[in-house]
C-alpha atoms as a PDB file:
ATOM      1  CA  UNK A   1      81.445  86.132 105.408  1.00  0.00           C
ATOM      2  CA  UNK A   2      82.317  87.495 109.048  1.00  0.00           C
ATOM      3  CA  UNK A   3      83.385  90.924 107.926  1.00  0.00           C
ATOM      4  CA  UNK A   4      86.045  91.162 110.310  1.00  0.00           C
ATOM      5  CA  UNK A   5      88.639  93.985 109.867  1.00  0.00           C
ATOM      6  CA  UNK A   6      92.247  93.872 111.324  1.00  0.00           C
ATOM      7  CA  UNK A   7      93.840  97.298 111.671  1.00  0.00           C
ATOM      8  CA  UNK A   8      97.507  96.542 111.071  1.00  0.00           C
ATOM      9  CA  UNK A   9     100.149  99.064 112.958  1.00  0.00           C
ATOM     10  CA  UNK A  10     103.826  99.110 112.289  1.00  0.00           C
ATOM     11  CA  UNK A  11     105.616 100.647 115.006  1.00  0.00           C
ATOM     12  CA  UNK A  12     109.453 101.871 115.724  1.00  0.00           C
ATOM     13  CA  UNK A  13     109.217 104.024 119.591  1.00  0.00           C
ATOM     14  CA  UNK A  14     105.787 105.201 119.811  1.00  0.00           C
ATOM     15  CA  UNK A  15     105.442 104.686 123.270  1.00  0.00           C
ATOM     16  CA  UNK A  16     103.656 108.064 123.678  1.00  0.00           C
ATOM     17  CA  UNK A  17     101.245 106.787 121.252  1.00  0.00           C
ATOM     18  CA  UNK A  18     100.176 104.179 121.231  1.00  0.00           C
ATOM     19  CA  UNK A  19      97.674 102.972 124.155  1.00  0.00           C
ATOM     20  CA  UNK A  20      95.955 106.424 122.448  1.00  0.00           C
ATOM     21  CA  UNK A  21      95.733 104.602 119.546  1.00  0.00           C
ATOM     22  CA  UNK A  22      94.304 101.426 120.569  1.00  0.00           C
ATOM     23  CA  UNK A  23      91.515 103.430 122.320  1.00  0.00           C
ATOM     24  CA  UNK A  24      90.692 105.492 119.214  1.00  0.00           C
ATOM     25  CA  UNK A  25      90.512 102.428 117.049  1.00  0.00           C
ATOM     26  CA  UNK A  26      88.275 100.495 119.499  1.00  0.00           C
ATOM     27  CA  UNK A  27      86.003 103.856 119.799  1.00  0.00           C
ATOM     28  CA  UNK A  28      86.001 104.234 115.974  1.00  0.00           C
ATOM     29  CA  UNK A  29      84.905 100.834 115.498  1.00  0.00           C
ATOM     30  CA  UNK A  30      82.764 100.510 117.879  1.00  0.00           C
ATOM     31  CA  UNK A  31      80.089  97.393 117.181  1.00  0.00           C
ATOM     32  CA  UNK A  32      82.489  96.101 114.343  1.00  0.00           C
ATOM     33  CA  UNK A  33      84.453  92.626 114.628  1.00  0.00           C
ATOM     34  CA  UNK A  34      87.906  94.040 114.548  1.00  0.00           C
ATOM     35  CA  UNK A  35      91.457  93.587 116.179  1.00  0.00           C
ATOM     36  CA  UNK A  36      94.679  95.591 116.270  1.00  0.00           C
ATOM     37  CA  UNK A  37      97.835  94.178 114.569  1.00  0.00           C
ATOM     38  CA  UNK A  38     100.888  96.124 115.953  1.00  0.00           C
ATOM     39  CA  UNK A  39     104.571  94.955 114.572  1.00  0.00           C
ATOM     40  CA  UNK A  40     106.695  96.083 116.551  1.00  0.00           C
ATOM     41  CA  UNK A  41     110.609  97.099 115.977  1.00  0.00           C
ATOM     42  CA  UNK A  42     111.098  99.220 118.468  1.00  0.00           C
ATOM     43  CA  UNK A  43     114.217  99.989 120.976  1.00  0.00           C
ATOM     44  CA  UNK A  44     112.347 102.163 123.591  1.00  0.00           C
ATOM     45  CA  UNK A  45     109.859 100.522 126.049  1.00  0.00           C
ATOM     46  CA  UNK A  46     107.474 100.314 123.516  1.00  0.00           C
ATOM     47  CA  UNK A  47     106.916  96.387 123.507  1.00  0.00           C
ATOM     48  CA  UNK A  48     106.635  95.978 127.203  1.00  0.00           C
ATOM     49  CA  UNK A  49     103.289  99.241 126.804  1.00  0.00           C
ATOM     50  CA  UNK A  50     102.001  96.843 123.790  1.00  0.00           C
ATOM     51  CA  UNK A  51     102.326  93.955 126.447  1.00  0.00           C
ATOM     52  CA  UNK A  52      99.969  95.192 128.866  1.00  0.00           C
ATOM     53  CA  UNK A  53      97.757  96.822 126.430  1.00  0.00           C
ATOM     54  CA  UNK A  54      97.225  93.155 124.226  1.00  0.00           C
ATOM     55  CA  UNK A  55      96.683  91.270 128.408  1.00  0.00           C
ATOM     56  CA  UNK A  56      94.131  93.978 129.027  1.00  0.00           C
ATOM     57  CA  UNK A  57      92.175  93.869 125.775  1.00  0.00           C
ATOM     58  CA  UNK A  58      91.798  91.015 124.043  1.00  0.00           C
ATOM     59  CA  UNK A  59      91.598  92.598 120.792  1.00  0.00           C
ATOM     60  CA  UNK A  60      95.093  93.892 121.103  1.00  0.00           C
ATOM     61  CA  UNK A  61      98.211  91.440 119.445  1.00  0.00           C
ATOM     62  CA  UNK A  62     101.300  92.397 118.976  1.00  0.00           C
ATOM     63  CA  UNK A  63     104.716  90.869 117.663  1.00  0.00           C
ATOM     64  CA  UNK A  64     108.360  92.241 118.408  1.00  0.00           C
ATOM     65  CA  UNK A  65     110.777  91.639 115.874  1.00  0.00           C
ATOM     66  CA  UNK A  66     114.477  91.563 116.616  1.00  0.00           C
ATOM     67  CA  UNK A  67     116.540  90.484 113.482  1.00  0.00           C
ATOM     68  CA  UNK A  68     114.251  92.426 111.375  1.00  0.00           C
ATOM     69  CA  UNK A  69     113.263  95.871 110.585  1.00  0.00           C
ATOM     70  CA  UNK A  70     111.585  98.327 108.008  1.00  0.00           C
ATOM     71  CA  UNK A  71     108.302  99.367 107.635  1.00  0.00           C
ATOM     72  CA  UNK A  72     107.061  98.206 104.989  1.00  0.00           C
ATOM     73  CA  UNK A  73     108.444  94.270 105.887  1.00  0.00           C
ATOM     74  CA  UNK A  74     106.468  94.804 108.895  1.00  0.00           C
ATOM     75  CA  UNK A  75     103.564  95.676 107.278  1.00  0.00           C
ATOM     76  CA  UNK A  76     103.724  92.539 104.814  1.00  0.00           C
ATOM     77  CA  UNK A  77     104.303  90.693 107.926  1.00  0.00           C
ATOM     78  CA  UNK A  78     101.275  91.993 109.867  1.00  0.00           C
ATOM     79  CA  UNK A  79      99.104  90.752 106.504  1.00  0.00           C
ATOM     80  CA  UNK A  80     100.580  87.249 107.384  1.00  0.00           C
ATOM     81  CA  UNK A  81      99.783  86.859 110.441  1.00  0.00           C
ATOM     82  CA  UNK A  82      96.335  88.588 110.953  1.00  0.00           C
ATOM     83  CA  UNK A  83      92.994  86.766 110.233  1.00  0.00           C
ATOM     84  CA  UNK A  84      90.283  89.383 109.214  1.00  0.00           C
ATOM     85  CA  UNK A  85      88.216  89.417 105.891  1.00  0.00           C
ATOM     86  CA  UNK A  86      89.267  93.031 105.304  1.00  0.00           C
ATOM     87  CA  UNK A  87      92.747  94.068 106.285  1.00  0.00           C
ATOM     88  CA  UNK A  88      93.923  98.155 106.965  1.00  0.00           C
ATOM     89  CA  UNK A  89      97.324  99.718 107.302  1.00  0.00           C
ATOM     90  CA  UNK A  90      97.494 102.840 109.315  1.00  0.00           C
ATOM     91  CA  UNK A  91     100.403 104.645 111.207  1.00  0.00           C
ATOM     92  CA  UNK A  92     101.062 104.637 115.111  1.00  0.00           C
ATOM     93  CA  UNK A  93     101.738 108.429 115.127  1.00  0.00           C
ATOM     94  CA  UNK A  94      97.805 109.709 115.167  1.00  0.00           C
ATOM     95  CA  UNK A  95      98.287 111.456 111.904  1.00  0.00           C
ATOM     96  CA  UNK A  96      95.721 109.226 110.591  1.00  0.00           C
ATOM     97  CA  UNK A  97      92.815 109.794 112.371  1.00  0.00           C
ATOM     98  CA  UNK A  98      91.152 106.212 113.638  1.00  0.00           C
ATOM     99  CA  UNK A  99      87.744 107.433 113.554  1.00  0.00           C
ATOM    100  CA  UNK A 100      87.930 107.320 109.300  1.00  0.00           C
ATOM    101  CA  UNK A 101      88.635 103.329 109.784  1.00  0.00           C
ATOM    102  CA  UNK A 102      84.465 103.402 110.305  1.00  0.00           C
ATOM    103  CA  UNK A 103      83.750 104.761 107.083  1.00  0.00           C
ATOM    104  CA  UNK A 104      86.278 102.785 105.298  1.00  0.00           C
ATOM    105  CA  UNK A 105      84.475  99.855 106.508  1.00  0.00           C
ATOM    106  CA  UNK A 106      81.487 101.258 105.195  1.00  0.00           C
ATOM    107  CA  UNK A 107      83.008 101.478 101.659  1.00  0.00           C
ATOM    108  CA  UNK A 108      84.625  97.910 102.056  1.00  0.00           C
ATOM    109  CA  UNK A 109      81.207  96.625 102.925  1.00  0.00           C
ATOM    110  CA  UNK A 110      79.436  98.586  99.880  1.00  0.00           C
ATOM    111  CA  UNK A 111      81.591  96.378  97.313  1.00  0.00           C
ATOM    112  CA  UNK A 112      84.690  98.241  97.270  1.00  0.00           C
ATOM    113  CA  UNK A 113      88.069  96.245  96.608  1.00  0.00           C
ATOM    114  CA  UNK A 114      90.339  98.905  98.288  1.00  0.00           C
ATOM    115  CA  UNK A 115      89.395 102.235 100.093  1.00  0.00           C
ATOM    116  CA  UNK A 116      92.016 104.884 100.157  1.00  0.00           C
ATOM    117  CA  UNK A 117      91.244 108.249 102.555  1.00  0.00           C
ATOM    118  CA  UNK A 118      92.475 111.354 100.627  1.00  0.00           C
ATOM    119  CA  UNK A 119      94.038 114.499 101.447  1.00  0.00           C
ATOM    120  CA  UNK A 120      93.642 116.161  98.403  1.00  0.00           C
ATOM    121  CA  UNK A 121      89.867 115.554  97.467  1.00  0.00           C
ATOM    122  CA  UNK A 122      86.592 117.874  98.439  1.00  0.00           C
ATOM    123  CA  UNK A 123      87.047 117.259 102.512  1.00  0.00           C
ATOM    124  CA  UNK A 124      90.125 116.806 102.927  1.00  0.00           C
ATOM    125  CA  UNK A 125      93.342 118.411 104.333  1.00  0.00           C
ATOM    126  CA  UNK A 126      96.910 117.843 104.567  1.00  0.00           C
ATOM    127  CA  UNK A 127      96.997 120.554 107.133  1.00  0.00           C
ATOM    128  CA  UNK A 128      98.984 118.102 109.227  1.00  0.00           C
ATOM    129  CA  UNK A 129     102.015 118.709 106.605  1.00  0.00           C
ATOM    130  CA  UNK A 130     104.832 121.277 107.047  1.00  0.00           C
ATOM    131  CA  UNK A 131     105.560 122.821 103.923  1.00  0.00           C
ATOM    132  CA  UNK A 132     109.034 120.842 103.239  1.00  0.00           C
ATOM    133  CA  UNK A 133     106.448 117.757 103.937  1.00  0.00           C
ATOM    134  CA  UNK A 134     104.305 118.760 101.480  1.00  0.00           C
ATOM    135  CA  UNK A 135     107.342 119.571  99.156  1.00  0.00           C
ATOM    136  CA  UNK A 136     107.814 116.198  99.479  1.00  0.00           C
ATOM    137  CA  UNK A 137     104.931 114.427  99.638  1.00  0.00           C
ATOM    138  CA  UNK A 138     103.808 116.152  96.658  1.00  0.00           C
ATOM    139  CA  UNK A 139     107.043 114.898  94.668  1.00  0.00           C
ATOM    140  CA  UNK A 140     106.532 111.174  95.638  1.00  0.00           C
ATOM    141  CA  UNK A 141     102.818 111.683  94.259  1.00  0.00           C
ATOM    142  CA  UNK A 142     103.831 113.073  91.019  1.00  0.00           C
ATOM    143  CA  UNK A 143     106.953 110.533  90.760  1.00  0.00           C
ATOM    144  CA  UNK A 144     104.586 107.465  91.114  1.00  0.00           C
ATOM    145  CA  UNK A 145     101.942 108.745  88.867  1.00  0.00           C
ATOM    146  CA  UNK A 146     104.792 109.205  85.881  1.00  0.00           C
ATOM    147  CA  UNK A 147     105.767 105.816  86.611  1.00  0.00           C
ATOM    148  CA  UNK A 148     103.078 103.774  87.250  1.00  0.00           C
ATOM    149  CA  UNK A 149      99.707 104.171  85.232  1.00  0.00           C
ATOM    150  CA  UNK A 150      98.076 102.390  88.406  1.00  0.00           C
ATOM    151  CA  UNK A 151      98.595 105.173  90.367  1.00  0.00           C
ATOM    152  CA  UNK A 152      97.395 108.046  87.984  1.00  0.00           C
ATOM    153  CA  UNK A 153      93.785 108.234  88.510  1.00  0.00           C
ATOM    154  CA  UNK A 154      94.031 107.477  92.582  1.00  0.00           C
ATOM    155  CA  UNK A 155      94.695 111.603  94.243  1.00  0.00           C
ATOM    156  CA  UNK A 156      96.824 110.685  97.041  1.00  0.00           C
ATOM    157  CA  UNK A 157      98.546 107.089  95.801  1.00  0.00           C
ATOM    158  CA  UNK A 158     101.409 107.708  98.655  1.00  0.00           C
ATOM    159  CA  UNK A 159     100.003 107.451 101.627  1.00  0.00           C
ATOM    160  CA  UNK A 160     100.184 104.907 104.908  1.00  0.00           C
ATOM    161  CA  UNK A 161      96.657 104.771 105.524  1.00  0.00           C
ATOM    162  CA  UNK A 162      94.319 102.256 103.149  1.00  0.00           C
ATOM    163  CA  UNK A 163      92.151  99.397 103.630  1.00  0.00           C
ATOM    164  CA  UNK A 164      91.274  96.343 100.757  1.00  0.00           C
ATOM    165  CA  UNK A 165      89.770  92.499 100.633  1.00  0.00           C
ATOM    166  CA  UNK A 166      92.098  90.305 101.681  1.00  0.00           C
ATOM    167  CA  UNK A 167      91.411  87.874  98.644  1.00  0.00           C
ATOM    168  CA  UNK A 168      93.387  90.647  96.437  1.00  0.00           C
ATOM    169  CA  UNK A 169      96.827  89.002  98.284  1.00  0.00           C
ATOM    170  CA  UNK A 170      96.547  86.128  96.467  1.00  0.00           C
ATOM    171  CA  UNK A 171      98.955  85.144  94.362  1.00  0.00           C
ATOM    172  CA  UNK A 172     100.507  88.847  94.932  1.00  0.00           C
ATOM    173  CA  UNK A 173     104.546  88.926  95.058  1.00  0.00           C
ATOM    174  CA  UNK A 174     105.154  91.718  97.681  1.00  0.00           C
ATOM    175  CA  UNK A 175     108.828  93.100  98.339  1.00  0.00           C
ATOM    176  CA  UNK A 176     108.244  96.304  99.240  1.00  0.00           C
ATOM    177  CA  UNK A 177     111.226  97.930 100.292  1.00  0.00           C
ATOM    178  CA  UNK A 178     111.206 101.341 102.321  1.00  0.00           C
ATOM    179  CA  UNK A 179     107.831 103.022 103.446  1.00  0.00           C
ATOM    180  CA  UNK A 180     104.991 103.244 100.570  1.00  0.00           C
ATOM    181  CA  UNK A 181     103.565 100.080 101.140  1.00  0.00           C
ATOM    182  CA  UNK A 182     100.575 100.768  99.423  1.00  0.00           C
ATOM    183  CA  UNK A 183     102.083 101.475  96.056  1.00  0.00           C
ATOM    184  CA  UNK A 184     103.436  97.980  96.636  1.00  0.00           C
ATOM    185  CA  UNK A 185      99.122  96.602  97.094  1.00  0.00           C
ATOM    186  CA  UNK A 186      98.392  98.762  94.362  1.00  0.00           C
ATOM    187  CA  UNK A 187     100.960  97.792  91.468  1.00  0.00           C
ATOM    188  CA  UNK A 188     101.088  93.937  92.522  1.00  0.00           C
ATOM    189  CA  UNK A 189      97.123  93.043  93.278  1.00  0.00           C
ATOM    190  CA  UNK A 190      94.790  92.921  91.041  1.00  0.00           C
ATOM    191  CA  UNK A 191      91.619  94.572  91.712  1.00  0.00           C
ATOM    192  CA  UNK A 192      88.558  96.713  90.500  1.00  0.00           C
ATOM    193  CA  UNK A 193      87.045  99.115  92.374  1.00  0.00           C
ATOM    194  CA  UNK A 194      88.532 101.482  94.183  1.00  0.00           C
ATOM    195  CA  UNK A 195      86.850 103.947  96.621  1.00  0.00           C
ATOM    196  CA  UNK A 196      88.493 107.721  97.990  1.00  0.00           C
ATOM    197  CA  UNK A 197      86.890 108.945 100.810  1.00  0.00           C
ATOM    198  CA  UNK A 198      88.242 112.516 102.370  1.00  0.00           C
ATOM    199  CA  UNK A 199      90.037 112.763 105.636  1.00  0.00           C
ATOM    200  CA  UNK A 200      92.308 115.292 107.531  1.00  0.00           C
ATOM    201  CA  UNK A 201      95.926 114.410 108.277  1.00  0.00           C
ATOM    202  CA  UNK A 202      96.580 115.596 111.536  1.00  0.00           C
ATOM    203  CA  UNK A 203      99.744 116.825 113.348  1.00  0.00           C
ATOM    204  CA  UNK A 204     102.119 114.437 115.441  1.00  0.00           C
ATOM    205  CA  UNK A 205     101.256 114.306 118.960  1.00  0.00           C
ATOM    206  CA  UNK A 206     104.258 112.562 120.409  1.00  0.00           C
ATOM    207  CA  UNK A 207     107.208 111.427 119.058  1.00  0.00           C
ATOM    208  CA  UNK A 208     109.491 112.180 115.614  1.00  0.00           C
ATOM    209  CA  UNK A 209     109.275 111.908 112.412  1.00  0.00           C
ATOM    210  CA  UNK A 210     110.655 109.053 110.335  1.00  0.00           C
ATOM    211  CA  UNK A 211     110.852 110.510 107.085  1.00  0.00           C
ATOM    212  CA  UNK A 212     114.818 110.512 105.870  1.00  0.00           C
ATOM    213  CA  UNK A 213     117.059 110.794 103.084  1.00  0.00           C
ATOM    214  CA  UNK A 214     117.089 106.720 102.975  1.00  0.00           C
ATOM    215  CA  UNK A 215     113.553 105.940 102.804  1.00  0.00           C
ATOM    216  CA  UNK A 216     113.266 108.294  99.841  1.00  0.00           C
ATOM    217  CA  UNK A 217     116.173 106.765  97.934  1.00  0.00           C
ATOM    218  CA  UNK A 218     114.157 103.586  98.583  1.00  0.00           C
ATOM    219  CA  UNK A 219     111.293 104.954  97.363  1.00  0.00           C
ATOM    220  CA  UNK A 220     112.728 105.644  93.946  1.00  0.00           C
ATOM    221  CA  UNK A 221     114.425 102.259  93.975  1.00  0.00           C
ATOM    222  CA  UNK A 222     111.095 100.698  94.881  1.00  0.00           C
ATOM    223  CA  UNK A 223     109.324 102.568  91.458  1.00  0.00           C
ATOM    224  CA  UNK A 224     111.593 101.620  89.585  1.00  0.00           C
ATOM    225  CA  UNK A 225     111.296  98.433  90.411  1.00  0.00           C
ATOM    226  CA  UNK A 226     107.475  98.123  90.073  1.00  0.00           C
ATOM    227  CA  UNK A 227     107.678  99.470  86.269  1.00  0.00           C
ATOM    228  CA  UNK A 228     109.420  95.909  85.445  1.00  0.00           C
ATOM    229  CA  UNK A 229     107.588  94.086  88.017  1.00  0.00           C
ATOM    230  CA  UNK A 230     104.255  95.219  88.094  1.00  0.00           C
ATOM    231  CA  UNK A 231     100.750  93.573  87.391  1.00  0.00           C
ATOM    232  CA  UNK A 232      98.838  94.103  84.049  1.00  0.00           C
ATOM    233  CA  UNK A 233      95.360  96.384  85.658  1.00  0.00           C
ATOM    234  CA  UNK A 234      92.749  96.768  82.989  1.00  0.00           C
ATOM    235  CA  UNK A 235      89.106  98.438  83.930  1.00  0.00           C
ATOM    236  CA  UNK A 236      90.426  99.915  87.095  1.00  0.00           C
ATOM    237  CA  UNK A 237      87.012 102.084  88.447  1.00  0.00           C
ATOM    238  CA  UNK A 238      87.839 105.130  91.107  1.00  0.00           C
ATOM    239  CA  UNK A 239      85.090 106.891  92.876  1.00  0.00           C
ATOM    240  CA  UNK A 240      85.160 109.498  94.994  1.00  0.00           C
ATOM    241  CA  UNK A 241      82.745 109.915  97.836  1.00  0.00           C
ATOM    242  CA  UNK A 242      81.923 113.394  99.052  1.00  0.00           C
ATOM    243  CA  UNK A 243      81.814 114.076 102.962  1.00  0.00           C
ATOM    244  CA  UNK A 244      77.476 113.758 102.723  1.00  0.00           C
ATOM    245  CA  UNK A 245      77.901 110.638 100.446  1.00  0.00           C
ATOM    246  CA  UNK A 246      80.285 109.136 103.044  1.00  0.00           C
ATOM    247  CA  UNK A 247      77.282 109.770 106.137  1.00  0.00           C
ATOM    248  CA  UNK A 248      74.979 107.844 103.771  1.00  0.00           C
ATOM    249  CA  UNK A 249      77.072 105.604 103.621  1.00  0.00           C
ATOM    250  CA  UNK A 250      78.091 104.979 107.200  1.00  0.00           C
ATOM    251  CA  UNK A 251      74.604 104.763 107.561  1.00  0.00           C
ATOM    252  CA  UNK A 252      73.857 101.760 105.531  1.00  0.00           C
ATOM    253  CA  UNK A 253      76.530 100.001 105.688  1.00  0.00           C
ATOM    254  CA  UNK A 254      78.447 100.956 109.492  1.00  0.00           C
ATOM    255  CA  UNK A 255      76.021 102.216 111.276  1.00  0.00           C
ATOM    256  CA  UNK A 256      76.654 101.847 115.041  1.00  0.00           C
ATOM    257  CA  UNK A 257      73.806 101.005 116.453  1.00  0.00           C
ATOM    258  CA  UNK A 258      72.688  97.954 114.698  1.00  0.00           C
ATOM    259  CA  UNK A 259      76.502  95.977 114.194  1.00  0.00           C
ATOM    260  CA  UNK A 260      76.413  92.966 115.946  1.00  0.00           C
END
């Protein structure tokens, strides 16, 4: 097994963004066979900066879609079309800070099925949030958790930023609608260990925010459509690392020096 990780980017006008990004990523993953996924629906001059960045770095692909949009279809699509043994979903906007894809990778490597960065554990910090954000971040959370036992014993279920195996796809029937794709991994993939390491959300550096009264009415929709849908999980293990846990960690299993 190569151990290759694609980093998978949906993007809708983050011009100001995203050739920060791609720098990040490579920095963050320094030594590790990886490439950047971006799907691309954007209107601005986006595609033509995710042009030059994918003919000046070879780790850099990108597809612009133009009969089709949403998030969480591009996402899906990005899984199709990218070829690495672990696969990660992360927004364009720099709230999720690249430089946690290395220790991800370290719990991917370590055995884990999926590895989900938390706000809301020892280490963490949604300090990123506005307070109507966290009104309603906090909401989605405690929505999900009613509805789907999958989600109750995982402290932030609801967010963009993940990583897993790509063998848990198999056989999965994704149609995720809206923007919590990884509700969609979670209640359609079967799986058995699941690793929560902390991170800080950080503030938007360029651009605005996507978040609207239609994604959250597809958020419901999309709930309520997992509770009839949904995959059977039994023996589901979550373990949290701590921030000193996840240096060990990084050391054994990431450490930069000695990746090929």
């Amino acid at each position: 097994m190569s151990d290759k990780l694609s980093v998978i980017v949906p993007t809708y006008n983050e011009s100001g963004n995203v050739e920060t990004l791609v720098k990040q990523i490579d920095e963050a993953l320094k030594g590790i066979d990886h490439d950047i996924w971006f799907i691309d629906d954007s209107t601005d001059n986006t595609p033509e900066i995710l042009k030059e960045l994918s003919e000046k770095n070879k780790g850099v692909r990108f597809e612009h879609r133009e009969g089709e949009k949403g998030l969480a279809t591009a996402v899906i699509r990005g899984f199709q079309i990218a070829d690495g043994d672990y696969l990660a979903c992360m927004d364009a906007d720099l709230q999720h800070p690249p430089a946690i894809l290395r220790p991800m990778y370290a719990a991917m490597r370590s055995g884990a099925d999926l590895c989900i960065p938390s706000r809301l554990i020892p280490g963490g910090s949604d300090g990123g949030l506005n307070l109507y954000r966290k009104f309603v971040s906090g909401t989605a959370r405690w929505m999900g958790k009613i509805l789907l036992p999958c989600l109750r014993k995982i402290s932030d279920p609801t967010s963009g930023l993940f990583m897993f195996r790509r063998k848990i796809l198999e056989g999965a029937d994704l149609k995720p609608v809206g923007w919590k794709i990884m509700v969609e991994v979670l209640a359609m993939t079967q799986y058995r260990l699941i690793v929560e390491i902390p991170y800080e959300f950080h503030d938007r550096t360029s651009g605005e925010s996507k978040l609207s009264g239609k994604v959250t009415m597809q958020y419901i929709e999309q709930l309520f459509g997992l509770m009839k849908r949904g995959v059977k999980h039994d023996r589901i293990l979550v373990t949290r690392w701590s921030p000193e846990f996840v240096e060990k960690m990084i050391e054994k299993y990431a450490p930069e020096e000695r990746m090929p």
